[in-house]
Protein backbone atom coordinates (compact mmCIF):
# COMPACT_ATOMS: atom_id res chain seq x y z
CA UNK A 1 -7.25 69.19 29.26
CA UNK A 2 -7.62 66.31 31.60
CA UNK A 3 -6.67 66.61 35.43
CA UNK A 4 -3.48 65.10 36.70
CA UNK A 5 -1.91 63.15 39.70
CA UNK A 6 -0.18 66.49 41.47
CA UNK A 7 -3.89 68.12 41.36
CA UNK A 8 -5.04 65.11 43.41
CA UNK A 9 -2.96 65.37 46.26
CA UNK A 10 -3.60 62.47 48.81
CA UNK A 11 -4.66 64.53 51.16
CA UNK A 12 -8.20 64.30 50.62
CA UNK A 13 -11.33 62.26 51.05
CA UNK A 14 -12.83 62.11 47.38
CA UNK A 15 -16.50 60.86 46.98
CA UNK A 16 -17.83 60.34 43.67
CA UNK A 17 -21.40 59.67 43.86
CA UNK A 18 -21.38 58.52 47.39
CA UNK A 19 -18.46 56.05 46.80
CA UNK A 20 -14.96 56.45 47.58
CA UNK A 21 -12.79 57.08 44.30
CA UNK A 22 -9.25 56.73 43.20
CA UNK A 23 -7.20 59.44 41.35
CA UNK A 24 -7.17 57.55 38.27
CA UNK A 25 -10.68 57.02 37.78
CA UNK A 26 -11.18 60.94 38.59
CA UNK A 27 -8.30 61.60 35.89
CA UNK A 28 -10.27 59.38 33.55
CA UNK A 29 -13.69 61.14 33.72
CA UNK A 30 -11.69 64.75 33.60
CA UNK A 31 -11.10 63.84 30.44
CA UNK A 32 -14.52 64.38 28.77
CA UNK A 33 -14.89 67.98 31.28
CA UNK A 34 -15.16 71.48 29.66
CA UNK A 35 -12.85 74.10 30.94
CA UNK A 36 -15.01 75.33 33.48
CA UNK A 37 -16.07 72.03 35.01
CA UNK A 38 -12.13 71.55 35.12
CA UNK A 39 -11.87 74.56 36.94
CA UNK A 40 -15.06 73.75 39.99
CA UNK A 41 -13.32 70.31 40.21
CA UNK A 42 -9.91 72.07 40.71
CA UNK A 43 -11.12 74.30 42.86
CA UNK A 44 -13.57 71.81 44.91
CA UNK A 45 -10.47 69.74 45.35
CA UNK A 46 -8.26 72.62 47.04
CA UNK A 47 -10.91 73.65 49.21
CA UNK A 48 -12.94 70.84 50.32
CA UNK A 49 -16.93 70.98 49.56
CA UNK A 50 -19.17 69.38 46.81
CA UNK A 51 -20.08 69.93 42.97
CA UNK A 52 -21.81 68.37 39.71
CA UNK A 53 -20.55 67.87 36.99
CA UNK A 54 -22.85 66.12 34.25
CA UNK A 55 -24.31 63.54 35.88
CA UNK A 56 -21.66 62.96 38.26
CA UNK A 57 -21.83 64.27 42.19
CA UNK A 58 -18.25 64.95 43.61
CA UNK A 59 -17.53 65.35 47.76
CA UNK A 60 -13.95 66.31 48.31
CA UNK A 61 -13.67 66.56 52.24
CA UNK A 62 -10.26 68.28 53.40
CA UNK A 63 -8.53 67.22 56.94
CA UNK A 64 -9.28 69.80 59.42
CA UNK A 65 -7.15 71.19 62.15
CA UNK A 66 -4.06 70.77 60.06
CA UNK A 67 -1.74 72.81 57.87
CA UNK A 68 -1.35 71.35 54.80
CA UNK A 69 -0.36 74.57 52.68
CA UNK A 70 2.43 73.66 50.31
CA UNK A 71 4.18 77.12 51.36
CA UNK A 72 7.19 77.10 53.05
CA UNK A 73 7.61 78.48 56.12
């Protein structure tokens, strides 16, 4: 299971291997993931930080100082 668009939300700045990366090219190479490498990625991209996966190095870095929760207030 690859991830989608509404996982990427636009929110973020995504670095894959020290150059800036589009949703669609991270869709792409979620396709060849396991499960579990789904799952850092997923959770990488809600929470800002940095992972591996294969050969690939991903930076997700989250806007801080603002409330971006999708729960309604």
């Amino acid at each position: 299971m690859a991830l989608k668009k509404q996982t990427i939300r636009g929110l973020e700045n995504i670095t894959l291997n020290g150059k800036q990366t589009t949703k669609e090219e991270l869709i792409t190479l979620s396709e060849g993931w396991s499960e579990k490498e789904e799952g850092v990625v997923r959770k990488i991209l809600k929470q800002g930080g940095r992972c591996k996966v294969g050969d690939d190095s991903i930076s997700v870095i989250r806007p801080v100082g603002e409330d971006y929760s999708l729960a309604r207030r």
